[in-house]
Protein backbone atom coordinates (compact mmCIF):
# COMPACT_ATOMS: atom_id res chain seq x y z
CA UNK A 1 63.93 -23.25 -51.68
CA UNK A 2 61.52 -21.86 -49.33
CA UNK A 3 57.55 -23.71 -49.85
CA UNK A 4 55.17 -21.21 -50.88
CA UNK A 5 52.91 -19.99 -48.61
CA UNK A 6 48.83 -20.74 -49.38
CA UNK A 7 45.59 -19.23 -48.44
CA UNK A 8 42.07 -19.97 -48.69
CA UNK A 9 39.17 -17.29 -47.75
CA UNK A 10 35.57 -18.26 -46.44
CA UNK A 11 34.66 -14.82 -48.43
CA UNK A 12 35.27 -16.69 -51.71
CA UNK A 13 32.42 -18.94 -50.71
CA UNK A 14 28.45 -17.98 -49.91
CA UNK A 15 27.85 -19.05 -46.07
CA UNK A 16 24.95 -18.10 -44.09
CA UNK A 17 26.98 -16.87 -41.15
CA UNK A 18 28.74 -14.54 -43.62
CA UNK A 19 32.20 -16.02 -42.47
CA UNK A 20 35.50 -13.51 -42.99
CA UNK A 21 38.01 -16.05 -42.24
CA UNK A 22 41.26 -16.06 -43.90
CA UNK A 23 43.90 -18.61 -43.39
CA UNK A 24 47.75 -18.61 -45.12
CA UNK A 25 50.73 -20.74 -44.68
CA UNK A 26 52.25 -24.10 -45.36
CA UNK A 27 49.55 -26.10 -47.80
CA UNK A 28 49.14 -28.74 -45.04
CA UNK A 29 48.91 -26.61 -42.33
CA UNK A 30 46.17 -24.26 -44.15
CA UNK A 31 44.17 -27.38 -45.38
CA UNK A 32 44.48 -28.80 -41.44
CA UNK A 33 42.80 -25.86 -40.05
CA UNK A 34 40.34 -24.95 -42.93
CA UNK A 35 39.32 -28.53 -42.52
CA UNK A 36 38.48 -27.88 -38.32
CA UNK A 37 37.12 -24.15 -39.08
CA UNK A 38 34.68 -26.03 -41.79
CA UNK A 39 33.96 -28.56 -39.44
CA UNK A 40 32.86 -26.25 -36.19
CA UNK A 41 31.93 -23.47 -37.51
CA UNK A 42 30.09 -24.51 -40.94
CA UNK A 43 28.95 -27.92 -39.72
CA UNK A 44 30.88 -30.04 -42.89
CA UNK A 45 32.11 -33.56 -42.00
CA UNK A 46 35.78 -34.19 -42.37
CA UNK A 47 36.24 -36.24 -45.23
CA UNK A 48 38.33 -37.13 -47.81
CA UNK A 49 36.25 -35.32 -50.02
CA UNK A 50 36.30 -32.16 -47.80
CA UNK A 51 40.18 -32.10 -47.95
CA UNK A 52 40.51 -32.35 -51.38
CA UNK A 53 38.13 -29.61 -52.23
CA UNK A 54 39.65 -27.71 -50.27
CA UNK A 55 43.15 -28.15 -51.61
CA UNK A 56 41.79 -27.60 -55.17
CA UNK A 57 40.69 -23.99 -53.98
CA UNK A 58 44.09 -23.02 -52.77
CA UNK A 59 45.40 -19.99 -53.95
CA UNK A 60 49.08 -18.92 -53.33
CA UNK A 61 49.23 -15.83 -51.05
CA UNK A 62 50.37 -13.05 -52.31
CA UNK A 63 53.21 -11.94 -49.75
């Protein structure tokens, strides 16, 4: 059975640079680049912390 596919959307969360981002895919590979989009372009730290927030806001896309 195929994996589902995941996304997470900087429009579900209040930035100051009034990010659009979306990202979908495999739940590793969305949580690897969310992780380096929050990181350079919102100024978080990569940590353990980080990732798992992130992978608790996961939605699965709706393809």
């Amino acid at each position: 059975m195929e994996e589902k596919r995941k996304v997470i959307d900087c429009r579900w969360f209040p930035s100051a640079n009034k990010c659009t981002l979306a990202i979908s895919g495999r739940e590793e590979e969305v949580i690897k680049t969310a992780v380096d989009h929050a990181v350079k372009m919102h100024g978080e730290k990569d940590t353990p912390e980080l990732r798992n927030e992130l992978r608790h806001l996961l939605k699965e896309a709706k393809d």
